[in-house]
C-alpha atoms as a PDB file:
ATOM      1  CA  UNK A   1     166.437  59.801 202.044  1.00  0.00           C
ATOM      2  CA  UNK A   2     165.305  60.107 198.823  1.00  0.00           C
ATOM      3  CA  UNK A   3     162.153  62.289 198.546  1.00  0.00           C
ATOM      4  CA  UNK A   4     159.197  59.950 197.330  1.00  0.00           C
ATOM      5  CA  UNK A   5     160.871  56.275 198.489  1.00  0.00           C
ATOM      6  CA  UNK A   6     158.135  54.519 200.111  1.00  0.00           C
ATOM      7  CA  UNK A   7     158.080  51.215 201.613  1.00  0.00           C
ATOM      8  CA  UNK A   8     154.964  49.366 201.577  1.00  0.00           C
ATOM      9  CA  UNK A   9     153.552  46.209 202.695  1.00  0.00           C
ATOM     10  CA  UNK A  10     152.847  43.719 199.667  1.00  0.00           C
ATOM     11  CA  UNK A  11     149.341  42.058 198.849  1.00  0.00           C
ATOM     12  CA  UNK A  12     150.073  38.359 199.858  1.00  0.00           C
ATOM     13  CA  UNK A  13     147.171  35.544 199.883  1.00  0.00           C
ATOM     14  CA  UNK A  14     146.785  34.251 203.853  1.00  0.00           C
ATOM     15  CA  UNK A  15     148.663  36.947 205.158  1.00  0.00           C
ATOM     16  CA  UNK A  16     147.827  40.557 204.851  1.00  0.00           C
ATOM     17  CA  UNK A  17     144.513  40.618 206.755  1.00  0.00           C
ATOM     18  CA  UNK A  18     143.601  43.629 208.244  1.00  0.00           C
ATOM     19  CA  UNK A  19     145.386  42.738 211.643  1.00  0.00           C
ATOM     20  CA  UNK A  20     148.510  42.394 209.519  1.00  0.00           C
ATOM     21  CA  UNK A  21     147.990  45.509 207.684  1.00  0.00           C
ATOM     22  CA  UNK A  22     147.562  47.459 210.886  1.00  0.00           C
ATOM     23  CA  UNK A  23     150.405  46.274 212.677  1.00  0.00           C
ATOM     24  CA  UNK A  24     152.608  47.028 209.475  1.00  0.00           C
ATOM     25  CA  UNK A  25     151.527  50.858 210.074  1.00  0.00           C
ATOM     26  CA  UNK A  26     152.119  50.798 213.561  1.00  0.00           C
ATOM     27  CA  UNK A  27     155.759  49.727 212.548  1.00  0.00           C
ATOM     28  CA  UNK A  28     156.407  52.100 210.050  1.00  0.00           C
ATOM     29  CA  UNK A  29     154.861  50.981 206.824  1.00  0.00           C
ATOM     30  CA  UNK A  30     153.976  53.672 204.329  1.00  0.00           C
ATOM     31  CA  UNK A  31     150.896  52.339 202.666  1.00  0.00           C
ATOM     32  CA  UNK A  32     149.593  48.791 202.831  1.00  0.00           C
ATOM     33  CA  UNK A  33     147.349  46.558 200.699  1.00  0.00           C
ATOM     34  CA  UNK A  34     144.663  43.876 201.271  1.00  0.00           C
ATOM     35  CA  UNK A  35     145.116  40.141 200.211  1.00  0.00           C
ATOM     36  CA  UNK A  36     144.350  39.978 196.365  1.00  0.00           C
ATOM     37  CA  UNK A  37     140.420  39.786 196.064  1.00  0.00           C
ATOM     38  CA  UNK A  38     138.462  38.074 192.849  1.00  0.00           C
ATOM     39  CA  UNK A  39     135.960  40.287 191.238  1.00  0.00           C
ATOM     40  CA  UNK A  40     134.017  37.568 190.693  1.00  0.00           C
ATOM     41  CA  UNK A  41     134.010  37.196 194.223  1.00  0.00           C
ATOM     42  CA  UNK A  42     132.956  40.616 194.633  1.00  0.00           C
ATOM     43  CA  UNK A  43     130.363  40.512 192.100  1.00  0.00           C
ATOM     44  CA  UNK A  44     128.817  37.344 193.236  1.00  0.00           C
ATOM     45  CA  UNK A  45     129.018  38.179 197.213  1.00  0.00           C
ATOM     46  CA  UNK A  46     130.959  35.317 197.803  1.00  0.00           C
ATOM     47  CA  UNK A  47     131.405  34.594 201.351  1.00  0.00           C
ATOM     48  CA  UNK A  48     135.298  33.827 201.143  1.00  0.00           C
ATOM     49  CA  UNK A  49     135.740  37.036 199.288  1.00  0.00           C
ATOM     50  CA  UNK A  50     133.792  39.344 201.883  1.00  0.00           C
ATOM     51  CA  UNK A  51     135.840  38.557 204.884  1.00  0.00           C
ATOM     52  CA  UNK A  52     138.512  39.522 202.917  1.00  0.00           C
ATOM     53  CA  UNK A  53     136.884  43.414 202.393  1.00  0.00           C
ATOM     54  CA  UNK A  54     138.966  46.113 204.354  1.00  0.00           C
ATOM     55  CA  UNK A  55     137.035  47.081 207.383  1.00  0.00           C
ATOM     56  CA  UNK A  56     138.199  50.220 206.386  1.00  0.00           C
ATOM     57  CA  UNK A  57     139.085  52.238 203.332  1.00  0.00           C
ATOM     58  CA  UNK A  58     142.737  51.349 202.100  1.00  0.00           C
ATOM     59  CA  UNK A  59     144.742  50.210 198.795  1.00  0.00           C
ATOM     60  CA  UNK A  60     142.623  47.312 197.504  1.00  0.00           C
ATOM     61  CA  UNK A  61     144.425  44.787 195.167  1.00  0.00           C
ATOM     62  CA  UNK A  62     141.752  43.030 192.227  1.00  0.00           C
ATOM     63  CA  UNK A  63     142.082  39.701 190.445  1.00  0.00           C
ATOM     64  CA  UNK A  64     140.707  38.538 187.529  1.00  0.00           C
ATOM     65  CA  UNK A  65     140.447  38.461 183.463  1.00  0.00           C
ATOM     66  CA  UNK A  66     137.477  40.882 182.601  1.00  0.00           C
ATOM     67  CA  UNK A  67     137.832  44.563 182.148  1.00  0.00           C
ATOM     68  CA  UNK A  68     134.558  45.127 182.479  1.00  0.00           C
ATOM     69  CA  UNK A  69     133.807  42.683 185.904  1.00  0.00           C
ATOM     70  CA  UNK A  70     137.625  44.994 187.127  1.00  0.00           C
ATOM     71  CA  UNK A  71     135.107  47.955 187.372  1.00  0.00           C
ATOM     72  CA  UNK A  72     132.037  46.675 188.138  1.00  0.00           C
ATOM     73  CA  UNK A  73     133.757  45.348 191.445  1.00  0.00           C
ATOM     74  CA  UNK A  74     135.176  48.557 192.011  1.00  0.00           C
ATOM     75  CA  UNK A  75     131.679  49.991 192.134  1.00  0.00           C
ATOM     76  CA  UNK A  76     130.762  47.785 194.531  1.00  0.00           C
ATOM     77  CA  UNK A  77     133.845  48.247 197.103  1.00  0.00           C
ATOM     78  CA  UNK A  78     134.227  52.116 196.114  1.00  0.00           C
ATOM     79  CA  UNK A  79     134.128  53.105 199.462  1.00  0.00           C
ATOM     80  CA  UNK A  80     136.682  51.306 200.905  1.00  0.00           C
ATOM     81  CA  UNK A  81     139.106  51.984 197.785  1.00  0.00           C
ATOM     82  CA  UNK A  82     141.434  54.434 198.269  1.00  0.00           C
ATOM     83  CA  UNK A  83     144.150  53.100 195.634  1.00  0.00           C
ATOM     84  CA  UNK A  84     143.123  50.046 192.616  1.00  0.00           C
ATOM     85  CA  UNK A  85     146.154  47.411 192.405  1.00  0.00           C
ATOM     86  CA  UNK A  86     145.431  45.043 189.339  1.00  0.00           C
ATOM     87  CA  UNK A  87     147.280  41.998 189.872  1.00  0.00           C
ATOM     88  CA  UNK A  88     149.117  40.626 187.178  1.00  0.00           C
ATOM     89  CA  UNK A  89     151.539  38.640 188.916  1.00  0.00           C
ATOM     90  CA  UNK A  90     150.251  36.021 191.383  1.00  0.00           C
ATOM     91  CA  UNK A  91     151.822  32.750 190.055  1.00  0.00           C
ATOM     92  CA  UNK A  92     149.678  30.116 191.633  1.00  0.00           C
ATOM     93  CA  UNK A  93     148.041  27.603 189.339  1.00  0.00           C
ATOM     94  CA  UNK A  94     144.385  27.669 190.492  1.00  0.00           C
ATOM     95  CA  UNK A  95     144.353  31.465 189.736  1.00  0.00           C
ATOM     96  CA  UNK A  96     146.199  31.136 186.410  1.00  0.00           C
ATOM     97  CA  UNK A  97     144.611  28.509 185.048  1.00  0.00           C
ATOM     98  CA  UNK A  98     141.554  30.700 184.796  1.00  0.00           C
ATOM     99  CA  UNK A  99     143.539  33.401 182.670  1.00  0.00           C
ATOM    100  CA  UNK A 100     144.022  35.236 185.790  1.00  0.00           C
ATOM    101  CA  UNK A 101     146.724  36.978 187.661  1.00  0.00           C
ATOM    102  CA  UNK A 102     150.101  36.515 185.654  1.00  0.00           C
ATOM    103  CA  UNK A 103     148.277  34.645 183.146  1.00  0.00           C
ATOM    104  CA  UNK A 104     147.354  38.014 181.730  1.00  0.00           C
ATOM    105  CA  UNK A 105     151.295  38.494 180.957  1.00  0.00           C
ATOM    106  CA  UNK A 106     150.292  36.319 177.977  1.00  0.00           C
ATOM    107  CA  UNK A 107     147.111  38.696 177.542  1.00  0.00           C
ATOM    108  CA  UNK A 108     149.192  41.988 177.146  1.00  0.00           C
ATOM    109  CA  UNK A 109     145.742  43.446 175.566  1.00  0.00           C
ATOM    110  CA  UNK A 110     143.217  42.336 178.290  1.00  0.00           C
ATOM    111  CA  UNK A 111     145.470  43.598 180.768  1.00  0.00           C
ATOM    112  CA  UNK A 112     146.434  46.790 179.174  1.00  0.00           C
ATOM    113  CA  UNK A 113     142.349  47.163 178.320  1.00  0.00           C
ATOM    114  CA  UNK A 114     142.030  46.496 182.002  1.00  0.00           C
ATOM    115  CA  UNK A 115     144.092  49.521 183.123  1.00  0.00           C
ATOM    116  CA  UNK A 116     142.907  51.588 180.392  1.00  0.00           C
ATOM    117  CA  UNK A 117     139.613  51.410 181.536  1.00  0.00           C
ATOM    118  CA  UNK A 118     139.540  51.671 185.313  1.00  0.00           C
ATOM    119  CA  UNK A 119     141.976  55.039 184.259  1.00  0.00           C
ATOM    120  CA  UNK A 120     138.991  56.595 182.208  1.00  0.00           C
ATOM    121  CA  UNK A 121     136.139  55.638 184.565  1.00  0.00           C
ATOM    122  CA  UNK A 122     137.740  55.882 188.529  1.00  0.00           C
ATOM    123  CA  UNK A 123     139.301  58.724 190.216  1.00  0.00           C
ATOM    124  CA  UNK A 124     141.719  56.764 192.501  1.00  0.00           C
ATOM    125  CA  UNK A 125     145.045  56.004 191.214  1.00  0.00           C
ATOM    126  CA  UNK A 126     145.158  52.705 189.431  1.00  0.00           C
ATOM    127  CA  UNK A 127     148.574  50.397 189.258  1.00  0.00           C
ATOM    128  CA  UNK A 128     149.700  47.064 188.340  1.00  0.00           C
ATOM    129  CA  UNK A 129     151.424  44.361 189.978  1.00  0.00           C
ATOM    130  CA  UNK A 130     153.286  42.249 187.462  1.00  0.00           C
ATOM    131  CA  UNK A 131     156.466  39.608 187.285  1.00  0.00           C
ATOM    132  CA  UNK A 132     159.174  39.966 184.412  1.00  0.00           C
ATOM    133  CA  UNK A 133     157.562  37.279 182.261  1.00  0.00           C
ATOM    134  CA  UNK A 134     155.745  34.203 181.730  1.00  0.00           C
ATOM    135  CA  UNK A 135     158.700  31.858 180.964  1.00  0.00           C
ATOM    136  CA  UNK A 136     161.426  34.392 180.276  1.00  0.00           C
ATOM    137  CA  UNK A 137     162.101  37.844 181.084  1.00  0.00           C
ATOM    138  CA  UNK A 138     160.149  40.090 178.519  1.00  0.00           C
ATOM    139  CA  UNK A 139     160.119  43.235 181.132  1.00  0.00           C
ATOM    140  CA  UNK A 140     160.658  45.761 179.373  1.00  0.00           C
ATOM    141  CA  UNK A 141     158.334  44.446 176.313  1.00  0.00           C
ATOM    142  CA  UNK A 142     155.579  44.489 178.953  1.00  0.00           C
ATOM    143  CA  UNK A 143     156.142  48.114 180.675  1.00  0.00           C
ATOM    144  CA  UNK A 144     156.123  49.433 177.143  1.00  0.00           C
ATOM    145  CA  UNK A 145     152.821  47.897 176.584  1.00  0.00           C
ATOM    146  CA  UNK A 146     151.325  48.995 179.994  1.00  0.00           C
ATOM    147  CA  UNK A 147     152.652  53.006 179.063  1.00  0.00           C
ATOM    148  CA  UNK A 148     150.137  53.170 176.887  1.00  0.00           C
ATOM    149  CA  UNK A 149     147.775  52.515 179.762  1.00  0.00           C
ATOM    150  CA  UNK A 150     148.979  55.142 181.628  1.00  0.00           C
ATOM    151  CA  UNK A 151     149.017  53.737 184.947  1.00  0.00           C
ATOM    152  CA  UNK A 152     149.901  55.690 187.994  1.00  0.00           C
ATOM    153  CA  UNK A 153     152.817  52.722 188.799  1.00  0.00           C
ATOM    154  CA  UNK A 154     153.677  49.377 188.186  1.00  0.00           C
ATOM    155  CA  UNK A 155     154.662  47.099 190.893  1.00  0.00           C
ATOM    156  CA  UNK A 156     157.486  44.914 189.402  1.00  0.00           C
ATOM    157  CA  UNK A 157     158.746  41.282 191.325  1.00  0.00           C
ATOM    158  CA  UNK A 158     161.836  40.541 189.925  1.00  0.00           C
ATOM    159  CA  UNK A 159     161.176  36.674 188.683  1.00  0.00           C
ATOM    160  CA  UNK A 160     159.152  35.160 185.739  1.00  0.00           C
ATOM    161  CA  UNK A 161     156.035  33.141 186.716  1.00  0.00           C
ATOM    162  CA  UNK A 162     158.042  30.212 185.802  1.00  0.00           C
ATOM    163  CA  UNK A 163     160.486  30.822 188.358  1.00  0.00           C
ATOM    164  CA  UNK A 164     157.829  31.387 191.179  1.00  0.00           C
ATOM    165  CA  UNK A 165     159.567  32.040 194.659  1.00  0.00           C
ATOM    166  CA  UNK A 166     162.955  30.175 193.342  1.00  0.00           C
ATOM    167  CA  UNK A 167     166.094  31.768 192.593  1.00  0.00           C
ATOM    168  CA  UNK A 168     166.962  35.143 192.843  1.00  0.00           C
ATOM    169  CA  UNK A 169     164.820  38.262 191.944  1.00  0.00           C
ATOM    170  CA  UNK A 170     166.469  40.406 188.953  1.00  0.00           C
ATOM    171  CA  UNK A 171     166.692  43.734 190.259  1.00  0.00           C
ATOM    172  CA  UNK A 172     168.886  44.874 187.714  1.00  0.00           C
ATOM    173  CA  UNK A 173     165.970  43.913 185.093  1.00  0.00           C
ATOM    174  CA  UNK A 174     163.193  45.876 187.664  1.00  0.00           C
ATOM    175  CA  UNK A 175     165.953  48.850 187.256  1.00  0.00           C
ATOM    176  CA  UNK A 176     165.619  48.917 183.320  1.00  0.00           C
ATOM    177  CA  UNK A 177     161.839  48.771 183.642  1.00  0.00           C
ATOM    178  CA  UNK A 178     161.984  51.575 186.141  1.00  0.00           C
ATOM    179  CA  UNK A 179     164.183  53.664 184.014  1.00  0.00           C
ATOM    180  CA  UNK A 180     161.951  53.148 180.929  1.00  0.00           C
ATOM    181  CA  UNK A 181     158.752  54.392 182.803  1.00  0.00           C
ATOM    182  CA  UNK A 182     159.920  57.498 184.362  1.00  0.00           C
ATOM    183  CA  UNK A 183     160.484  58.633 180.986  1.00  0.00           C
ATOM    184  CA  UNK A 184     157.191  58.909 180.766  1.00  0.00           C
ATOM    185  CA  UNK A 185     156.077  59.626 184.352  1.00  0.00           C
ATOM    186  CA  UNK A 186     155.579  56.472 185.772  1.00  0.00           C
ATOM    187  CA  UNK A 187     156.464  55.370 189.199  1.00  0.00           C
ATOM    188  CA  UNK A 188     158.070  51.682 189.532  1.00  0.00           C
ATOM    189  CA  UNK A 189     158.240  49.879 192.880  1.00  0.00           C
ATOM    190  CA  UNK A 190     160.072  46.628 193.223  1.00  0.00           C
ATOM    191  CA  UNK A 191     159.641  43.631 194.901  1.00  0.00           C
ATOM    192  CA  UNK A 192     161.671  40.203 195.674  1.00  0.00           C
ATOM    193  CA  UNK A 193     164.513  39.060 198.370  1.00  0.00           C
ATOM    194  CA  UNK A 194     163.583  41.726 200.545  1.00  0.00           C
ATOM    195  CA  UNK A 195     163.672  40.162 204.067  1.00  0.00           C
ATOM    196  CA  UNK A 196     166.423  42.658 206.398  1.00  0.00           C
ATOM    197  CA  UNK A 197     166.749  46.179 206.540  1.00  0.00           C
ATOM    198  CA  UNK A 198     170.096  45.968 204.570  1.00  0.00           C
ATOM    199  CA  UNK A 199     168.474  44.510 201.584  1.00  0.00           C
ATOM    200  CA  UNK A 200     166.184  47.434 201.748  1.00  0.00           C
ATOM    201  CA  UNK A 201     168.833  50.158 201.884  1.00  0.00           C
ATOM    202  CA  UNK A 202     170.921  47.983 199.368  1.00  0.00           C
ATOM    203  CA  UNK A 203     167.504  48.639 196.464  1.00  0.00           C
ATOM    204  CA  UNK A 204     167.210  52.331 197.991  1.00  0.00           C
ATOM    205  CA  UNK A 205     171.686  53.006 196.768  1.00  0.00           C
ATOM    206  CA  UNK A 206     171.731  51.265 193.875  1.00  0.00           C
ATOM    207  CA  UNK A 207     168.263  50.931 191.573  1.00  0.00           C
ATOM    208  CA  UNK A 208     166.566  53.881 190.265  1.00  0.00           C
ATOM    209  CA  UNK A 209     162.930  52.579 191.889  1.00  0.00           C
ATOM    210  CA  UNK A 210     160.676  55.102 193.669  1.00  0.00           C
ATOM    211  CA  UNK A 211     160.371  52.336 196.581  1.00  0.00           C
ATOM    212  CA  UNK A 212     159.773  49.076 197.683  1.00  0.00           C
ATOM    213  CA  UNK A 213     157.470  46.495 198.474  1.00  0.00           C
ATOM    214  CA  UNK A 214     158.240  43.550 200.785  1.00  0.00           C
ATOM    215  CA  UNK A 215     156.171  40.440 201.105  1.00  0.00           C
ATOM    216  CA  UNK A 216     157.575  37.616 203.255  1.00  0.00           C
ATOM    217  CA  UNK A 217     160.187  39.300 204.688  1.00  0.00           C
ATOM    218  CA  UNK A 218     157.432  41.441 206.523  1.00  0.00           C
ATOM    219  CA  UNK A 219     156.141  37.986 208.014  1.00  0.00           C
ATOM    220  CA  UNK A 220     156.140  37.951 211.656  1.00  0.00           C
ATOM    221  CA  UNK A 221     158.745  41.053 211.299  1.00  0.00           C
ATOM    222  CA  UNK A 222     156.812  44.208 210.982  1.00  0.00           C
ATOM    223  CA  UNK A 223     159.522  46.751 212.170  1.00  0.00           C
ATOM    224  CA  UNK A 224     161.547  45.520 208.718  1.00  0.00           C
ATOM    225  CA  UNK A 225     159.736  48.956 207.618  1.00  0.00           C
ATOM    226  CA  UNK A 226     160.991  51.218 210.236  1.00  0.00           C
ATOM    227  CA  UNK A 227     164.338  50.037 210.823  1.00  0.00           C
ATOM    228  CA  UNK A 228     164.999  49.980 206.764  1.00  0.00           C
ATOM    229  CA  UNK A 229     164.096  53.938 207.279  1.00  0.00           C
ATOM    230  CA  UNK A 230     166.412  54.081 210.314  1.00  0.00           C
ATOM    231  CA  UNK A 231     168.849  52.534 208.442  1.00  0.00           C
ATOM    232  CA  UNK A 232     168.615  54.337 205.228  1.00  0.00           C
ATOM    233  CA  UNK A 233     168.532  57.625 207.251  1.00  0.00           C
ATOM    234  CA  UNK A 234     171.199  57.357 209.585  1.00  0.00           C
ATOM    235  CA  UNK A 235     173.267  54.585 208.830  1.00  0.00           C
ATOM    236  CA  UNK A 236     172.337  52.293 211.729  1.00  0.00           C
ATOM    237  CA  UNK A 237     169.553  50.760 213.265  1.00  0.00           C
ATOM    238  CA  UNK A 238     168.499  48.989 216.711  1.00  0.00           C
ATOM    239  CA  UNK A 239     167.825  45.578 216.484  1.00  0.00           C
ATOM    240  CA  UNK A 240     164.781  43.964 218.812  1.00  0.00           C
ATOM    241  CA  UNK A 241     165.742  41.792 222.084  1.00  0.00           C
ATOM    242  CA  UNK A 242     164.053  38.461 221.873  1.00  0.00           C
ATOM    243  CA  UNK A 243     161.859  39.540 224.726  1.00  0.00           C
ATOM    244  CA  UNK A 244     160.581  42.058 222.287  1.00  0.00           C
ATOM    245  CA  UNK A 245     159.925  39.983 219.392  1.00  0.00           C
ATOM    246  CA  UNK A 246     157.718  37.637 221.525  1.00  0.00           C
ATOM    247  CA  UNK A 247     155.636  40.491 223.214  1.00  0.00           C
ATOM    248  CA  UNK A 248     155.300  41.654 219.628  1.00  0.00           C
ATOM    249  CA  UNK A 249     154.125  38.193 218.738  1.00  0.00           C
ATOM    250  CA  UNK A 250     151.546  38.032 221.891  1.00  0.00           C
ATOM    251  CA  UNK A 251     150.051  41.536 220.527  1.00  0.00           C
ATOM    252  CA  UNK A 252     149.597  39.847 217.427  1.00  0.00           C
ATOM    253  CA  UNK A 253     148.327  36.490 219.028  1.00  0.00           C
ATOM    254  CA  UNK A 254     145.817  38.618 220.895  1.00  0.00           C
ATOM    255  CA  UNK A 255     143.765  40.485 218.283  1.00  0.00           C
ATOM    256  CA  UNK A 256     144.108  37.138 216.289  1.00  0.00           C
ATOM    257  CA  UNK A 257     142.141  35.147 219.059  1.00  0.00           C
ATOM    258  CA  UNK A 258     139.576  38.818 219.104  1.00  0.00           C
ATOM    259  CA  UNK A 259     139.257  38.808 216.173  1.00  0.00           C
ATOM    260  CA  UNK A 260     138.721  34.832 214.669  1.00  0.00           C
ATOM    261  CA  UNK A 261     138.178  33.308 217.998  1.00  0.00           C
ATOM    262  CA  UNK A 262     140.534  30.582 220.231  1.00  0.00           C
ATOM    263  CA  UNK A 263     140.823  27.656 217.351  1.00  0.00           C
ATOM    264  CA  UNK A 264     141.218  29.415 214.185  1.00  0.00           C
ATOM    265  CA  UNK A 265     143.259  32.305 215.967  1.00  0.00           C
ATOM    266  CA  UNK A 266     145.613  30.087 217.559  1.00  0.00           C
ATOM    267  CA  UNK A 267     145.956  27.963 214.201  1.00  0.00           C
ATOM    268  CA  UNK A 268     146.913  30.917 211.771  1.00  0.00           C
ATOM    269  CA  UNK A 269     149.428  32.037 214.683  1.00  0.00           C
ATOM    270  CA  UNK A 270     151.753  29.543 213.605  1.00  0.00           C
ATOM    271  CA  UNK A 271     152.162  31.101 210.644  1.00  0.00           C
ATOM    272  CA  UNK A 272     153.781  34.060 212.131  1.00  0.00           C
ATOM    273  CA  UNK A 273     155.415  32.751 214.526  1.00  0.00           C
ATOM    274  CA  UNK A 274     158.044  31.602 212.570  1.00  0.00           C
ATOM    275  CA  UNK A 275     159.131  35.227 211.591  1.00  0.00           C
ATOM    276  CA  UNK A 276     158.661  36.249 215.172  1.00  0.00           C
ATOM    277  CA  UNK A 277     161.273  33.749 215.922  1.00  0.00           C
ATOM    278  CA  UNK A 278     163.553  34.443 213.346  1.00  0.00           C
ATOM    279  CA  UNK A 279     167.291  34.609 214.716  1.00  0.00           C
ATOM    280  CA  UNK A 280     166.203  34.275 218.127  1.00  0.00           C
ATOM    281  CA  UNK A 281     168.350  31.521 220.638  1.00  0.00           C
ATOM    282  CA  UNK A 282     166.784  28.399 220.805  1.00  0.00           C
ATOM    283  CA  UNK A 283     164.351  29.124 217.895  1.00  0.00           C
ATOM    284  CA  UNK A 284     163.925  25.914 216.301  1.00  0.00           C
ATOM    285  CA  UNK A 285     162.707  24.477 219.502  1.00  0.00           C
ATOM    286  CA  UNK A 286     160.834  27.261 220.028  1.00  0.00           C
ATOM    287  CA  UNK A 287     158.700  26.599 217.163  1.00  0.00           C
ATOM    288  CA  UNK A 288     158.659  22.993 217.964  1.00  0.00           C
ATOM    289  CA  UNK A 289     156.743  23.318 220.879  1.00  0.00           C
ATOM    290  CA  UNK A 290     154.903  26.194 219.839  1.00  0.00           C
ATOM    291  CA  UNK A 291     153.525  24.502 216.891  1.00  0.00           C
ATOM    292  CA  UNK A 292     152.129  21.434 219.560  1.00  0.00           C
ATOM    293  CA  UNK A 293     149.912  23.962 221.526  1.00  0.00           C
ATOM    294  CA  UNK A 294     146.566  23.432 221.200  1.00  0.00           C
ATOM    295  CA  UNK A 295     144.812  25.410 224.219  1.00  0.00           C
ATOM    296  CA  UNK A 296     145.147  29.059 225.348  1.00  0.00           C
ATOM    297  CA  UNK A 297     146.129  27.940 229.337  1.00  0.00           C
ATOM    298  CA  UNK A 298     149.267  25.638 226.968  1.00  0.00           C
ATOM    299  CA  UNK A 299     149.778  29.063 225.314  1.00  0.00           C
ATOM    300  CA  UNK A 300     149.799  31.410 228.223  1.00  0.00           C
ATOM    301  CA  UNK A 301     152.566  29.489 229.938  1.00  0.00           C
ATOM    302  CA  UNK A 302     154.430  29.167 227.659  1.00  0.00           C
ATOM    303  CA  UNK A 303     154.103  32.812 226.824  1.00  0.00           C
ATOM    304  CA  UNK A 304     155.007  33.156 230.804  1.00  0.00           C
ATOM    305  CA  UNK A 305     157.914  30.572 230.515  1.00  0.00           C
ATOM    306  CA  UNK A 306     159.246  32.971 228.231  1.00  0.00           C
ATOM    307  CA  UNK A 307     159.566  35.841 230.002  1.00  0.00           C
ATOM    308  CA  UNK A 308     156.783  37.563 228.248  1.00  0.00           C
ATOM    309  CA  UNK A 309     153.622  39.651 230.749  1.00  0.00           C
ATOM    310  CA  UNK A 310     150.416  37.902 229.313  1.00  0.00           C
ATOM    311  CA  UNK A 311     147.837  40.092 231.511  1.00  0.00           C
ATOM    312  CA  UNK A 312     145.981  41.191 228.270  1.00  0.00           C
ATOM    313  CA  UNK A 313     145.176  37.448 227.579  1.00  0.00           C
ATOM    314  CA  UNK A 314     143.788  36.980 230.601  1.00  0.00           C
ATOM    315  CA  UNK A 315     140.225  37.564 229.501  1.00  0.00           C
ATOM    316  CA  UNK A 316     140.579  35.287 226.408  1.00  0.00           C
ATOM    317  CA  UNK A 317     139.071  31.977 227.165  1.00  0.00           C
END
């Protein structure tokens, strides 16, 4: 395996909470980061944006259009920064409309004044996450601008913002990027259509990136980390029994319902459940009836109907 290829769990809005984020180390991930947070949020305590904080110190991924605001959040979080991600890629409207996220693709300055200055005032490493354009690809354009930054790595998804989640990601255009910035000592990691192991070790033969980062394919299928090492290592890897996936799911179930209590933990459940699921006989119906289940006693048998020891649950009323 090559030396310094990494595979890490992707900032995604709604998803990578810290129960996420710990289950994708349990299964193998190499570094993880939080949801994207607002420095406004940050500066302004904002409720929304607190319960988003790490609970403890990990790579922290920052939104926004200020340089200045970029570090003054960081000052406020330092603690529980161990690694600065400044995203320049999120696609959604509500963020972009502000001049935010990969609005700042059309703000090649601000965002390289961004970079510039969290490099000459903080002492963690400091990267950016960024798409291959606005409307077209202008990759390489971009990278060249960022250099000058001197970022510790850019995070590249292989679509414009135009495209969003459609078509397919351009890995051959992240491989250009990636080539351009290790002539000058920059680490590239790419993102996009990474959902199975083999599209993992598929990146890892053929693109000159340092490592990956996978975002929805790590939804509700948190060994996609280890068995892409297995894989990559040894040519082979053991796939989970349905059995397994489900007790996987109840372990997640259970520090959701800890940790956000019966209603909201059983509603963002659904959300994973779907990957849980994933390939799994009967699946569709599966999630059918899932999706209907409104109490934990409705949960619990059909947790038990399943084949799957809820003991652990039993205090969770």
């Amino acid at each position: 395996m090559k030396e310094i290829f990494k595979i890490g769990l992707a900032p995604m809005a709604g998803y990578t909470d810290h129960i996420m984020r710990s289950i994708s180390l349990k299964w193998g991930a190499d570094f993880i980061f939080t949801e994207m947070l607002s420095v406004d949020g940050i500066l302004l305590n904002d409720r929304a944006t607190t319960k988003l904080l790490p609970k403890a110190p990990c790579r922290v991924q920052l939104f926004g259009n200020e340089p200045l605001k970029f570090l003054q959040a960081y000052e406020r979080i330092a603690d529980l920064v161990t690694w600065i991600d400044v995203n320049a890629g999120c696609p959604v409207k509500k963020v972009t409309r502000k001049g935010s996220g990969s609005a700042l693709l059309q703000q090649l300055e601000k965002l390289v004044a961004i970079i510039a200055l969290l490099k000459e005032r903080v002492e963690k490493p400091v990267s950016v996450k960024i798409r291959l354009g606005w409307n077209d690809n202008r990759v390489l354009e971009i990278v060249s601008k960022l250099i000058d930054a001197g970022p510790d790595a850019i995070f590249i998804h292989g679509r414009t913002t135009k495209q969003k989640y459609t078509g397919k990601a351009d890995w051959e255009a992240i491989a250009r990027a990636a080539n351009l910035c290790h002539e000058h000592g920059i680490s590239v990691f790419g993102s996009g259509d990474l959902f199975t192991p083999e599209d993992v070790k598929k990146i890892y033969d053929n693109y000159p990136v340092d490592g990956v980062i996978i975002a929805r394919g790590a939804i509700g299928n948190p060994w996609i980390f280890q068995q892409s090492k297995t894989l990559i290592e040894t040519g082979t890897y053991r796939k989970l029994t349905a059995i397994e996936r489900l007790s996987a799911f109840a372990e997640h179930l259970l520090l959701l319902l800890k940790e956000k209590g019966i209603d909201k933990g059983i509603k963002e459940s659904r959300k994973f459940f779907v990957g849980y699921t994933r390939n799994i006989p009967n699946a569709a119906k599966m999630r059918n009836q899932y999706m209907r289940l409104k109490t934990i006693d409705d949960i619990k048998k059909f947790l038990i109907f399943h084949g799957i020891d809820i003991k652990r649950m039993e205090s969770v009323n």
